[in-house]
N, C-alpha and C. Protein backbone atom coordinates (compact mmCIF):
# COMPACT_ATOMS: atom_id res chain seq x y z
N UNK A 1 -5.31 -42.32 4.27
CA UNK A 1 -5.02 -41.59 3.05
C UNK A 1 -4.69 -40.13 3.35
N UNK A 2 -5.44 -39.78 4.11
CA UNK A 2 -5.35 -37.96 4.44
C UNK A 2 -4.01 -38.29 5.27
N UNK A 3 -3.29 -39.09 6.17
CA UNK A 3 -1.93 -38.92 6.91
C UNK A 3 -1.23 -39.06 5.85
N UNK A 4 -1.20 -39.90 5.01
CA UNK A 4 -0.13 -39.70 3.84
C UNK A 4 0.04 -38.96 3.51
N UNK A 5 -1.11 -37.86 2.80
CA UNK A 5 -0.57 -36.75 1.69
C UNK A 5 -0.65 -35.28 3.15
N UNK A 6 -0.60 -35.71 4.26
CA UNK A 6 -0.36 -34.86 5.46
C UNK A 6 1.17 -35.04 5.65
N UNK A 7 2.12 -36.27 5.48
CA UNK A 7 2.90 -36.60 5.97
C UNK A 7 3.56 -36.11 4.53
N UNK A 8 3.46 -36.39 3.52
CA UNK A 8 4.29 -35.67 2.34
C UNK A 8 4.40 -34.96 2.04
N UNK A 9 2.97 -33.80 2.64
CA UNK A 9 3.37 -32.46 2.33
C UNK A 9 3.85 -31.43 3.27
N UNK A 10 4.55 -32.24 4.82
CA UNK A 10 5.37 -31.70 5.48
C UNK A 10 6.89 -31.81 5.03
N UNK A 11 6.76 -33.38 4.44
CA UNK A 11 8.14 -33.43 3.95
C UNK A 11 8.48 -32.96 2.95
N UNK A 12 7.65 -32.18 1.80
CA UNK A 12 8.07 -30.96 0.92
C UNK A 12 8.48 -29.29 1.83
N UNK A 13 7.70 -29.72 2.84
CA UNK A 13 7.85 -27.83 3.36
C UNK A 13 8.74 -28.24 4.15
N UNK A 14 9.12 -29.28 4.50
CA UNK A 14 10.73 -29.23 5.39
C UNK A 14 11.43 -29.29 4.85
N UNK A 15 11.96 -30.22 3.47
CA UNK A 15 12.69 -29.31 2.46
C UNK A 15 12.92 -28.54 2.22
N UNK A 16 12.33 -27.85 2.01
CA UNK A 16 12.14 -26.53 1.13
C UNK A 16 12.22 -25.64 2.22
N UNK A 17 12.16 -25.61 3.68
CA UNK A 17 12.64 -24.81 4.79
C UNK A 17 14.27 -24.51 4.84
N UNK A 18 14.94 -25.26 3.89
CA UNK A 18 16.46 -25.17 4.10
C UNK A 18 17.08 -24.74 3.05
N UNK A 19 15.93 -24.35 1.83
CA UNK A 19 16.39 -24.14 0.46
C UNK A 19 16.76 -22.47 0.88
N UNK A 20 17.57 -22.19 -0.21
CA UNK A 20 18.24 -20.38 -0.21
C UNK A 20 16.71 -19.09 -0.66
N UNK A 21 16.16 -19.99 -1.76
CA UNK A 21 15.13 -19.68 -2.36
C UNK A 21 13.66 -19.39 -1.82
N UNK A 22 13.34 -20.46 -1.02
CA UNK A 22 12.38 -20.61 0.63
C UNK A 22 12.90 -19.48 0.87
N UNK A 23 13.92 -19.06 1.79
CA UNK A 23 14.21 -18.01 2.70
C UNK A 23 14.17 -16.70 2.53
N UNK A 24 14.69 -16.70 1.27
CA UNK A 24 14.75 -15.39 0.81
C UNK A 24 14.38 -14.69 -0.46
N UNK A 25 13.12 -15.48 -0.68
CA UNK A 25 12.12 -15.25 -1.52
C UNK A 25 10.93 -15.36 -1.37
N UNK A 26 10.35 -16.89 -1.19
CA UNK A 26 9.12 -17.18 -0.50
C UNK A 26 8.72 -16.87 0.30
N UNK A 27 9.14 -17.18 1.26
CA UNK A 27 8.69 -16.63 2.49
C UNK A 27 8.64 -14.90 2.69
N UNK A 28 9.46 -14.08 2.18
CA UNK A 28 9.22 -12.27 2.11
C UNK A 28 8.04 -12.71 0.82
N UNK A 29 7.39 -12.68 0.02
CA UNK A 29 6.49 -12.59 -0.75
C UNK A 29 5.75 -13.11 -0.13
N UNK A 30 5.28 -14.16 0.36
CA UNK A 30 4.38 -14.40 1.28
C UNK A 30 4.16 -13.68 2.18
N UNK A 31 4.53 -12.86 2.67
CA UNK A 31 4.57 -11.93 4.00
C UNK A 31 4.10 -10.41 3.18
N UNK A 32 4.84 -10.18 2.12
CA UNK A 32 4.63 -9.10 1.52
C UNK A 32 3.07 -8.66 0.91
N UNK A 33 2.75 -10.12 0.16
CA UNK A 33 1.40 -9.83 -0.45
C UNK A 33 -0.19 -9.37 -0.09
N UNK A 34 -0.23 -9.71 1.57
CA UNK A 34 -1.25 -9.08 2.21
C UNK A 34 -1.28 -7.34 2.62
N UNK A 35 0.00 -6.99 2.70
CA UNK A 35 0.43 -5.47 2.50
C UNK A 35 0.31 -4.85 1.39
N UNK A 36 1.28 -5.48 0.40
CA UNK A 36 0.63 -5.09 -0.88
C UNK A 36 -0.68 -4.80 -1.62
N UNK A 37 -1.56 -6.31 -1.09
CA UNK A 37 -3.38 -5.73 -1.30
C UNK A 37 -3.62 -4.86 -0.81
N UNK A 38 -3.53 -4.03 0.61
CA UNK A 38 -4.15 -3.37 1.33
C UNK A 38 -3.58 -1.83 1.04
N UNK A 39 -1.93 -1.67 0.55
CA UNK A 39 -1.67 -0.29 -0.27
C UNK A 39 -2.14 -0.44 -1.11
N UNK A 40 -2.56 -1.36 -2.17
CA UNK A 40 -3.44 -0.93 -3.18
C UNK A 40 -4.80 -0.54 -3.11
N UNK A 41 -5.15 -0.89 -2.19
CA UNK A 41 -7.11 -0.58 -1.74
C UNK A 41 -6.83 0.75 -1.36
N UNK A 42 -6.06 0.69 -0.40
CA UNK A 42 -5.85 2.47 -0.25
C UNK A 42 -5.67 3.19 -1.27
N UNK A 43 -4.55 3.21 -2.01
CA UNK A 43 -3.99 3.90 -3.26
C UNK A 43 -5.72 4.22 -4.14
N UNK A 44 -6.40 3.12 -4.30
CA UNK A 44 -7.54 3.03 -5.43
C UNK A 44 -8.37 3.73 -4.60
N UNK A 45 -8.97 3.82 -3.18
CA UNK A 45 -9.58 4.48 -2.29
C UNK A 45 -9.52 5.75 -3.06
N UNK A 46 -7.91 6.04 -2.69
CA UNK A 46 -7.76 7.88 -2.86
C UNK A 46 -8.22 7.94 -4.05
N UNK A 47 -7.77 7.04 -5.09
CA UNK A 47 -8.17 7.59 -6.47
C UNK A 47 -9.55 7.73 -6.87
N UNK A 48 -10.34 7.09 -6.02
CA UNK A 48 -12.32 6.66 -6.14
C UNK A 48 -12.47 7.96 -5.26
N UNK A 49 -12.33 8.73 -4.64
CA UNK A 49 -12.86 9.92 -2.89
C UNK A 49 -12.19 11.29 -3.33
N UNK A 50 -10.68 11.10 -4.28
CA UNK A 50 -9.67 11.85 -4.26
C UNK A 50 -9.45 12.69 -2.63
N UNK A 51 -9.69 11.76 -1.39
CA UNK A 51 -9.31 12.29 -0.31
C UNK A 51 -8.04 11.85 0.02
N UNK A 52 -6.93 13.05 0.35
CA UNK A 52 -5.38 12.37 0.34
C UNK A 52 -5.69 11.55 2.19
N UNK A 53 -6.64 12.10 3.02
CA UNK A 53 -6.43 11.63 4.02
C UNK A 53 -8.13 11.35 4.56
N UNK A 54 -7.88 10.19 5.06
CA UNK A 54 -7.20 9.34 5.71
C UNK A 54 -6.10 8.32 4.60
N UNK A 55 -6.98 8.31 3.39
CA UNK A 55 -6.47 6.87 2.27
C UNK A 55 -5.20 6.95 2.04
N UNK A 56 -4.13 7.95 1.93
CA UNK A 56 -2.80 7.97 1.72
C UNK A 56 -2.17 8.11 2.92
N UNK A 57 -2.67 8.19 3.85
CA UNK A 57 -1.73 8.55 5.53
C UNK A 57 -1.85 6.49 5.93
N UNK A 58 -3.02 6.02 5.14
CA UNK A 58 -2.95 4.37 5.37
C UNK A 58 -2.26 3.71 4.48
N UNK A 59 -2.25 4.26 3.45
CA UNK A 59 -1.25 3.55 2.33
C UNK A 59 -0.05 3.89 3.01
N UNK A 60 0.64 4.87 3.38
CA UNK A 60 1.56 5.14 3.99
C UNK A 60 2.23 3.69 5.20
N UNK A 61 1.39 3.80 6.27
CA UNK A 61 1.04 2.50 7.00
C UNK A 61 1.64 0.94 6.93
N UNK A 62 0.80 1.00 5.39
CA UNK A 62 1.38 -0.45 4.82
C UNK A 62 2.59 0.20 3.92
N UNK A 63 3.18 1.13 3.37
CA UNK A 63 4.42 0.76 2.47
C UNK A 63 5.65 0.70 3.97
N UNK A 64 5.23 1.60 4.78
CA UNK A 64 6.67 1.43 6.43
C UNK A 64 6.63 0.06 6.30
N UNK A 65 5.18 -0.72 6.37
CA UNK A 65 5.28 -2.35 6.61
C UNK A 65 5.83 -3.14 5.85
N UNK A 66 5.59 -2.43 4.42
CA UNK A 66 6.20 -3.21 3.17
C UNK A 66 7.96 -3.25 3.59
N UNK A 67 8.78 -1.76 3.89
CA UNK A 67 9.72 -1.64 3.73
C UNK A 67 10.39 -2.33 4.63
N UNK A 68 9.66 -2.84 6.16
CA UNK A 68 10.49 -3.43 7.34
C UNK A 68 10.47 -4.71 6.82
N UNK A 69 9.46 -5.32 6.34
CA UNK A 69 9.48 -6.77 5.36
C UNK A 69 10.86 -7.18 4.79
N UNK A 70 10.94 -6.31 3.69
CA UNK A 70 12.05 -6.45 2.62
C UNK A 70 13.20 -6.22 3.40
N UNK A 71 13.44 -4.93 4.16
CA UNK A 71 14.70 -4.82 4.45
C UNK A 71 15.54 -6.10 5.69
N UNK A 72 14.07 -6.99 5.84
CA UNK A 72 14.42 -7.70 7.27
C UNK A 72 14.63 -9.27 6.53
N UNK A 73 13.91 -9.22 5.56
CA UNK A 73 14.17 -10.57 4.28
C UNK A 73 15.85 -10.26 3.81
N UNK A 74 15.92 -9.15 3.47
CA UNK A 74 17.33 -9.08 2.95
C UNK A 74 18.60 -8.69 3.84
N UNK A 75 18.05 -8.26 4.99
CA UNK A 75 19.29 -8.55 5.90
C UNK A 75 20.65 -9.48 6.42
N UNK A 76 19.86 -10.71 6.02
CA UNK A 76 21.22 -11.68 6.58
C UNK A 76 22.16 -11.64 5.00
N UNK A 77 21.82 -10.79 4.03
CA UNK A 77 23.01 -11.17 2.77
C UNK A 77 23.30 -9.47 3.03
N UNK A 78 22.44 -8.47 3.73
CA UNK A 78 24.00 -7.17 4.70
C UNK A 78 24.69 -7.42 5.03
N UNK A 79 24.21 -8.27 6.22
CA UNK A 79 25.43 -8.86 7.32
C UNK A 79 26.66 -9.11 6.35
N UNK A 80 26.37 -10.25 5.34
CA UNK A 80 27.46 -10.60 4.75
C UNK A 80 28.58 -9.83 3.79
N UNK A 81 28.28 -8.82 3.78
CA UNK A 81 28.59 -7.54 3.00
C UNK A 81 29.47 -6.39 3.57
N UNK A 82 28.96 -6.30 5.35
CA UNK A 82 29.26 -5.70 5.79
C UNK A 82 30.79 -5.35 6.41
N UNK A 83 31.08 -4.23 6.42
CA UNK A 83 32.50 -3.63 7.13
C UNK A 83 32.81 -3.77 8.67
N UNK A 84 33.51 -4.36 8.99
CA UNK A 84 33.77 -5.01 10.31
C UNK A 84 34.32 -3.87 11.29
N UNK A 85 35.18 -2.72 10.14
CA UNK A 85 35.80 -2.02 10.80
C UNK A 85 36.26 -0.63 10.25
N UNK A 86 36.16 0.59 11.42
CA UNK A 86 36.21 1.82 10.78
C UNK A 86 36.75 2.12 11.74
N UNK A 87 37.23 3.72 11.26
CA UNK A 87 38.03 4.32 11.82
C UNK A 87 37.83 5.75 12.88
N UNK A 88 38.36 5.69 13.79
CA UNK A 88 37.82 6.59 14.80
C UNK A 88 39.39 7.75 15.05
N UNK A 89 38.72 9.37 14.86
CA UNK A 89 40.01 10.71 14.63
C UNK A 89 40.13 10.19 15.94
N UNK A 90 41.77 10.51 16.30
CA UNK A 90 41.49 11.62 17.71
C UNK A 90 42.93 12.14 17.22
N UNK A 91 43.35 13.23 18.59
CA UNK A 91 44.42 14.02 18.67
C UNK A 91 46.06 13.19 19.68
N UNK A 92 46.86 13.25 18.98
CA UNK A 92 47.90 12.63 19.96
C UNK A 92 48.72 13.03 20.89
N UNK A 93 49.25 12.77 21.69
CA UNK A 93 49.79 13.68 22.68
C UNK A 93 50.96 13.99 22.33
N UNK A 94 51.59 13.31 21.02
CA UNK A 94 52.97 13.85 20.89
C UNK A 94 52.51 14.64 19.22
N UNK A 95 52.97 15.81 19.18
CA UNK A 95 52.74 17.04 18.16
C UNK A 95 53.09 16.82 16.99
N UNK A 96 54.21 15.62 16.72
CA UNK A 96 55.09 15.37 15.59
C UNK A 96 53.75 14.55 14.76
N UNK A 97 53.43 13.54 15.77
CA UNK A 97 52.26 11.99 14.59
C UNK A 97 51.07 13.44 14.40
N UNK A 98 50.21 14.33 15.44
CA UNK A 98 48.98 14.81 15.03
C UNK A 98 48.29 13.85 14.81
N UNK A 99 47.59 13.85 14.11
CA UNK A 99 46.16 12.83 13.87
C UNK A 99 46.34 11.47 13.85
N UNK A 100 45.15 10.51 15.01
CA UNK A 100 45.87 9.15 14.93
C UNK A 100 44.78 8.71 14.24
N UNK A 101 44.38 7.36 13.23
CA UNK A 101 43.52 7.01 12.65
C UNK A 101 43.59 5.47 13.63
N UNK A 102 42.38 5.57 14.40
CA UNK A 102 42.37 3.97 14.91
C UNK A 102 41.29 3.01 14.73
N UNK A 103 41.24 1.77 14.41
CA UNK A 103 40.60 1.00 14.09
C UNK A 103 39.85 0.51 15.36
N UNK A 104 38.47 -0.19 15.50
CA UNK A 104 37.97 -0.50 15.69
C UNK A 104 36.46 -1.33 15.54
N UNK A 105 36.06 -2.23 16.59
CA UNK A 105 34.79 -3.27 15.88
C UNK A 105 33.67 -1.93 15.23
N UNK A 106 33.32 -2.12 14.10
CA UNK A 106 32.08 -0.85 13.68
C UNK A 106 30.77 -1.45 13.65
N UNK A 107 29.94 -0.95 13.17
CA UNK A 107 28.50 -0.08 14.14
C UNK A 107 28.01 -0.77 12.33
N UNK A 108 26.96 -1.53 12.85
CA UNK A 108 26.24 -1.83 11.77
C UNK A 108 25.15 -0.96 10.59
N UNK A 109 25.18 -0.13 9.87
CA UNK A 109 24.48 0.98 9.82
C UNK A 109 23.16 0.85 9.65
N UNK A 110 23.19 -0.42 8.61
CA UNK A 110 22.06 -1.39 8.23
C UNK A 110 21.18 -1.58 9.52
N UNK A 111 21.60 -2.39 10.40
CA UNK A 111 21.33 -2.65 11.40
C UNK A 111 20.38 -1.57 12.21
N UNK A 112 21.09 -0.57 12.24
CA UNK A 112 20.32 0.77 13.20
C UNK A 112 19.62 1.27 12.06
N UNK A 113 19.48 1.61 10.83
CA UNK A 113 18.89 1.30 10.21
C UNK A 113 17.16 0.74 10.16
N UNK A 114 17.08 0.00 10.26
CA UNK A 114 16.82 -1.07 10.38
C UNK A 114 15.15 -1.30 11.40
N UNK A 115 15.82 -1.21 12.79
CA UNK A 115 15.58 -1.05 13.48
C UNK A 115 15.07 -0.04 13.66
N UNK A 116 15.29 1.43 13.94
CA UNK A 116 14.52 2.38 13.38
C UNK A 116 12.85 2.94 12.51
N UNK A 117 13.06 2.04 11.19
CA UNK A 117 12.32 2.39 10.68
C UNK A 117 11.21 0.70 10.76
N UNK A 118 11.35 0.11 11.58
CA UNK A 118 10.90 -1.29 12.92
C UNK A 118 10.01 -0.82 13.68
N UNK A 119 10.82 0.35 14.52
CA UNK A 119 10.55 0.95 15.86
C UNK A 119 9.15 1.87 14.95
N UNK A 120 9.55 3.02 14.32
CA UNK A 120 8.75 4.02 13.72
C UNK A 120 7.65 2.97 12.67
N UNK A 121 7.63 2.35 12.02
CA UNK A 121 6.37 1.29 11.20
C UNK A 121 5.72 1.12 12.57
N UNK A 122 5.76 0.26 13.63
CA UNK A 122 4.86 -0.19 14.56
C UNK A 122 4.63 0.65 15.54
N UNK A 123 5.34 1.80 15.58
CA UNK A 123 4.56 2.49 16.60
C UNK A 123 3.38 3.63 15.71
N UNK A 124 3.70 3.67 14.42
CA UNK A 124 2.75 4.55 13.39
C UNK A 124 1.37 3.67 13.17
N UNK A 125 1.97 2.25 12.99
CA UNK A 125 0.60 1.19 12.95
C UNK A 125 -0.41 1.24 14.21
N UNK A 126 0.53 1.12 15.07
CA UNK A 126 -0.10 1.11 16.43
C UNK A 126 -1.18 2.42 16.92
N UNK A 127 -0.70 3.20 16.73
CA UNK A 127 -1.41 4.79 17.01
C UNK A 127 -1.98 4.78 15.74
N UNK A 128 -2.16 4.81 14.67
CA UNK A 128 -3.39 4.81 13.12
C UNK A 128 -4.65 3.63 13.86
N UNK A 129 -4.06 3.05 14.37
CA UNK A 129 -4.82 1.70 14.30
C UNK A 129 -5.88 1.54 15.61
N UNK A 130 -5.32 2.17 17.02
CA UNK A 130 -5.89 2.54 17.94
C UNK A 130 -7.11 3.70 17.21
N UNK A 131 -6.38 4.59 17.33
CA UNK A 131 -7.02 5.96 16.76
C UNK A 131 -7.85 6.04 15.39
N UNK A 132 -7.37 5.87 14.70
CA UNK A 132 -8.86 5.72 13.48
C UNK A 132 -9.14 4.51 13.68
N UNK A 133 -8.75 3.55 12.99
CA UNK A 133 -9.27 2.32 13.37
C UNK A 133 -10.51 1.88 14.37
N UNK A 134 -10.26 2.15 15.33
CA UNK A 134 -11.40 1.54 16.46
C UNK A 134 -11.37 2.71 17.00
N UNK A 135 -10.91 3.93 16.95
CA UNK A 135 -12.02 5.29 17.26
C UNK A 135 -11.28 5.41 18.73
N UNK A 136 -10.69 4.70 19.23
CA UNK A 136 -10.43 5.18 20.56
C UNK A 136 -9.16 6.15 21.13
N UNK A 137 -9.60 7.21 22.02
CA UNK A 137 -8.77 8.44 22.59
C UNK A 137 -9.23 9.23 21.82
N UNK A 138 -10.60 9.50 21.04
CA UNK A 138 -11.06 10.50 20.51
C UNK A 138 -12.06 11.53 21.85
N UNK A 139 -11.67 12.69 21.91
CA UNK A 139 -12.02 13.47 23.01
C UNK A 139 -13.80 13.03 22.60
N UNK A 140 -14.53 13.38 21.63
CA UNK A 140 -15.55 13.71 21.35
C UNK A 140 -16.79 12.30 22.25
N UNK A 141 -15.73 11.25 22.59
CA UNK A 141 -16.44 10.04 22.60
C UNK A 141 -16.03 9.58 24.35
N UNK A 142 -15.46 10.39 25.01
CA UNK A 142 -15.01 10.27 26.18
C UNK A 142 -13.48 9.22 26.10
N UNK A 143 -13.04 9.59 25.08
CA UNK A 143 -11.75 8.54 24.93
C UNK A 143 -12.14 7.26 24.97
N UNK A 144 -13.13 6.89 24.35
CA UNK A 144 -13.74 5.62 24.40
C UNK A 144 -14.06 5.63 23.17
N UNK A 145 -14.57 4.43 22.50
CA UNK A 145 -14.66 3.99 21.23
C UNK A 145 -16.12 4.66 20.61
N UNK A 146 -16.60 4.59 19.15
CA UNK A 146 -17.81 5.46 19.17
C UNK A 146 -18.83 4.48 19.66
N UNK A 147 -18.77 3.54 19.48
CA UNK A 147 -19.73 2.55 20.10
C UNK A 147 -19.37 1.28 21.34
N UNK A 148 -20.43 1.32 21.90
CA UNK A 148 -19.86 1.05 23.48
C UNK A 148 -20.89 0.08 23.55
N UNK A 149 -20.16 -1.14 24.24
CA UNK A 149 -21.41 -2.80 24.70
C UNK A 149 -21.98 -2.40 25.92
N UNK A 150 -21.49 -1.63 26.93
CA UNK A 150 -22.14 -1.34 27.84
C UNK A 150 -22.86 -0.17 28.04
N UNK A 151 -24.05 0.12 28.13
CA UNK A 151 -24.65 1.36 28.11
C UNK A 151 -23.87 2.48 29.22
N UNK A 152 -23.92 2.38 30.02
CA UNK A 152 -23.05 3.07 31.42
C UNK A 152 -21.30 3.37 31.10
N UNK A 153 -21.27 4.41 30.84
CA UNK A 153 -19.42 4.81 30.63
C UNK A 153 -18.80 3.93 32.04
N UNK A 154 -19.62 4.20 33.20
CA UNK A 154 -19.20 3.75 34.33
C UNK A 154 -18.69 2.13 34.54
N UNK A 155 -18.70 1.79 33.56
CA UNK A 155 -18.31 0.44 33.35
C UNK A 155 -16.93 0.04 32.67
N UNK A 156 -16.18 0.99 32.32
CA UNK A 156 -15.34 0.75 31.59
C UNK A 156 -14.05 1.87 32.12
């Protein structure tokens, strides 16, 4: 009985793996909503402490996360949008044409874009998350965490 309704309810989510709606809905809301709780705990933090920091430098945190989400859910309907081709000045060697306008493959903007604010979300997560988070590279603690399993620094 349990392989049956195991076996039918793969064959709904493999369906539904090929739907337009799955891809680019479900699945970013699913991804989105654990970010979303956690800017809101922050957001309500600041509003319960009225301390802008740490609680808004973490809300911060999760909206970079929110925004690489969405912009990475809605990317493949950029692509489809996008300009294949732009135009690059230069100067010509004969005085009469002056300015040549030439075409070429172009530079995704989206894309770098994109990537960017990818690169900057996880390396901001990464360093918040080392550093407050679990306390470590704080001078005060020997760049070690505030609490330590081994009694002896010499161990680590």
């Amino acid at each position: 009985l349990i392989s049956d309704k195991q076996h039918a309810a793969m064959h709904h989510v493999h369906a539904w793996s090929d739907q337009l709606w799955y891809k680019n809905i479900a699945i970013p809301l699913i991804c989105l909503f654990p970010l979303w709780l956690r800017f809101n705990q922050c957001l309500r933090r600041y509003m319960d402490t009225g301390k802008r920091f740490p609680n808004l430098a973490n809300a911060f945190k999760y909206a970079m996360s929110q925004a690489v989400t969405l912009f990475g859910a809605f990317h493949p309907l950029y692509l489809m949008h996008e300009r294949n081709e732009h135009y690059d000045v230069s100067l010509s060697d004969d005085d009469e044409e002056g300015i040549v306008l030439s075409s070429r493959h172009g530079v995704n903007l989206f894309q770098i874009f994109w990537m960017g604010l990818f690169i900057s979300s996880s390396l901001y997560s990464y360093i918040w998350d080392v550093y407050m988070d679990w306390g470590l590279g704080r001078r005060e603690y020997g760049f070690l965490g505030p609490r330590l399993m081994f009694p002896r620094k010499s161990h680590y």
